[in-house]
C-alpha atoms as a PDB file:
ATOM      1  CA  UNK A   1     -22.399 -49.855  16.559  1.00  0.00           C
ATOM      2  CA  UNK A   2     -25.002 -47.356  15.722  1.00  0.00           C
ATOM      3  CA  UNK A   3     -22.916 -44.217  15.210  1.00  0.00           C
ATOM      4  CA  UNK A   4     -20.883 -42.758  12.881  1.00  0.00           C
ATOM      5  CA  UNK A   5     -17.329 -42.268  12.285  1.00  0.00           C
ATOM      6  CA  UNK A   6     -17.491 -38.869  13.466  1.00  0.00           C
ATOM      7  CA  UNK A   7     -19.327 -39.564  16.437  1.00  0.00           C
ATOM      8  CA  UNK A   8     -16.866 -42.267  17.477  1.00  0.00           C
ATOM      9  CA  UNK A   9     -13.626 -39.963  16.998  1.00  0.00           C
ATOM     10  CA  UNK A  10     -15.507 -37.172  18.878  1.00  0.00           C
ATOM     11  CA  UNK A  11     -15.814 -39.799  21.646  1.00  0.00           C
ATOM     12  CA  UNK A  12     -12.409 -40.858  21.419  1.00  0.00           C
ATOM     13  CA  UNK A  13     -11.140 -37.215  21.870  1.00  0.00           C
ATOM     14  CA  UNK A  14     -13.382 -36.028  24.355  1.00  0.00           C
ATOM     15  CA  UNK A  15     -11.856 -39.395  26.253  1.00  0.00           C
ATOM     16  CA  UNK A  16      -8.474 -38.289  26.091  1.00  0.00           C
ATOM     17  CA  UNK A  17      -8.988 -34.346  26.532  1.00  0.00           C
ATOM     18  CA  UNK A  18     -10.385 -35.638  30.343  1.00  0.00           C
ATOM     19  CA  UNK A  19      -8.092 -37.794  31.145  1.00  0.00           C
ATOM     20  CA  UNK A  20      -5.155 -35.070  30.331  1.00  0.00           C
ATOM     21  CA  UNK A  21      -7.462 -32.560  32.373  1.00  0.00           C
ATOM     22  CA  UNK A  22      -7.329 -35.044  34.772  1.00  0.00           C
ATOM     23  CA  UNK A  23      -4.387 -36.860  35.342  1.00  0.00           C
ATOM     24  CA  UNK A  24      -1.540 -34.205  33.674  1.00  0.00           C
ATOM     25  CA  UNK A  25      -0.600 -30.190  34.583  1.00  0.00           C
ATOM     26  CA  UNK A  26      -0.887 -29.646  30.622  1.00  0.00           C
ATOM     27  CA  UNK A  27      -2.963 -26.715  30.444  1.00  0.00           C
ATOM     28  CA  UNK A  28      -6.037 -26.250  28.396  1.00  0.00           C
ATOM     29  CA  UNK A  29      -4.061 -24.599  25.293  1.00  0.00           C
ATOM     30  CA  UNK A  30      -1.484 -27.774  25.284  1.00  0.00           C
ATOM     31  CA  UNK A  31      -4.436 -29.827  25.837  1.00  0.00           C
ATOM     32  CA  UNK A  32      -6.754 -28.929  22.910  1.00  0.00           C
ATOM     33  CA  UNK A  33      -3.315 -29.206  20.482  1.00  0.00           C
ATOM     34  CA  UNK A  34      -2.698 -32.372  22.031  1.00  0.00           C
ATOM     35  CA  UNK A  35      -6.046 -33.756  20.248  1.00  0.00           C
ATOM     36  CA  UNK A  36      -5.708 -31.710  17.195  1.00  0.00           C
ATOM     37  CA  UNK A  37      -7.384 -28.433  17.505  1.00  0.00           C
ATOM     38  CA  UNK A  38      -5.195 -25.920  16.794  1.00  0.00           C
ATOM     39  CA  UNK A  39      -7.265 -23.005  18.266  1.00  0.00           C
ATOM     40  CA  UNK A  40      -8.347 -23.067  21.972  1.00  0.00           C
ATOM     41  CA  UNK A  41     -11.611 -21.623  21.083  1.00  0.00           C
ATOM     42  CA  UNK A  42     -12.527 -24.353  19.145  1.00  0.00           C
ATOM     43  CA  UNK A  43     -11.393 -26.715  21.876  1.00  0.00           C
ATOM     44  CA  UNK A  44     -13.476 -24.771  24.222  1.00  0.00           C
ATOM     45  CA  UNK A  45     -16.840 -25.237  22.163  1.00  0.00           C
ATOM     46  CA  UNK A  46     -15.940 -28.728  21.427  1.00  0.00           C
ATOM     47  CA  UNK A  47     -15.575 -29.774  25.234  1.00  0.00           C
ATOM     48  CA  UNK A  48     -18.417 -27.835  26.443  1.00  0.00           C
ATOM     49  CA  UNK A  49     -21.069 -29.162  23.308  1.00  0.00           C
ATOM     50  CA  UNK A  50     -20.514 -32.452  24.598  1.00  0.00           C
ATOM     51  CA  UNK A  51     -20.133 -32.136  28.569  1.00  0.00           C
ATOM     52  CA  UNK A  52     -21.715 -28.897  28.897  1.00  0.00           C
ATOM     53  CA  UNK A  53     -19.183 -27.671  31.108  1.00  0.00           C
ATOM     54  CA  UNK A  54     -15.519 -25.608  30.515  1.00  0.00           C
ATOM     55  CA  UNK A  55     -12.492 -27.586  30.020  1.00  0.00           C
ATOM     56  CA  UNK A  56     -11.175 -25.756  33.627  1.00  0.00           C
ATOM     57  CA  UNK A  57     -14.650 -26.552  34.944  1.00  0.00           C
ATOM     58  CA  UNK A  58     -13.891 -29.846  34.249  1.00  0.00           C
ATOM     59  CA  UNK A  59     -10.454 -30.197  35.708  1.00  0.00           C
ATOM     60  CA  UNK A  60     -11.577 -28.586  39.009  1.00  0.00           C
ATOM     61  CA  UNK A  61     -14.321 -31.514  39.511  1.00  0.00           C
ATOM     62  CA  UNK A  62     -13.500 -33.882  42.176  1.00  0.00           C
END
């Protein structure tokens, strides 16, 4: 496949932190514990290294 382990579970969560931003009211906290990061700060810098936007920013996308 070309990538690593890491880079495949970062893909995997990333998937599933937008589809609860997108298709759930969970908010962002309940979110980022939801995928295993147990501070919202690190959730934050996680989701916005690889979209380059907030998690909120994201949700509020059409």
């Amino acid at each position: 496949m070309g990538k690593s382990a890491h880079d495949l579970l970062n893909e995997m969560l990333l998937l599933e932190a937008k589809v609860l931003l997108k298709q759930t009211n969970l908010n962002v906290t309940e979110i980022a514990y939801k995928i295993g990061k147990n501070e919202i700060s690190d959730f934050a810098r996680f989701f916005k290294a690889q979209t380059g936007m907030k998690p909120s920013e994201y949700r509020m996308m059409s």
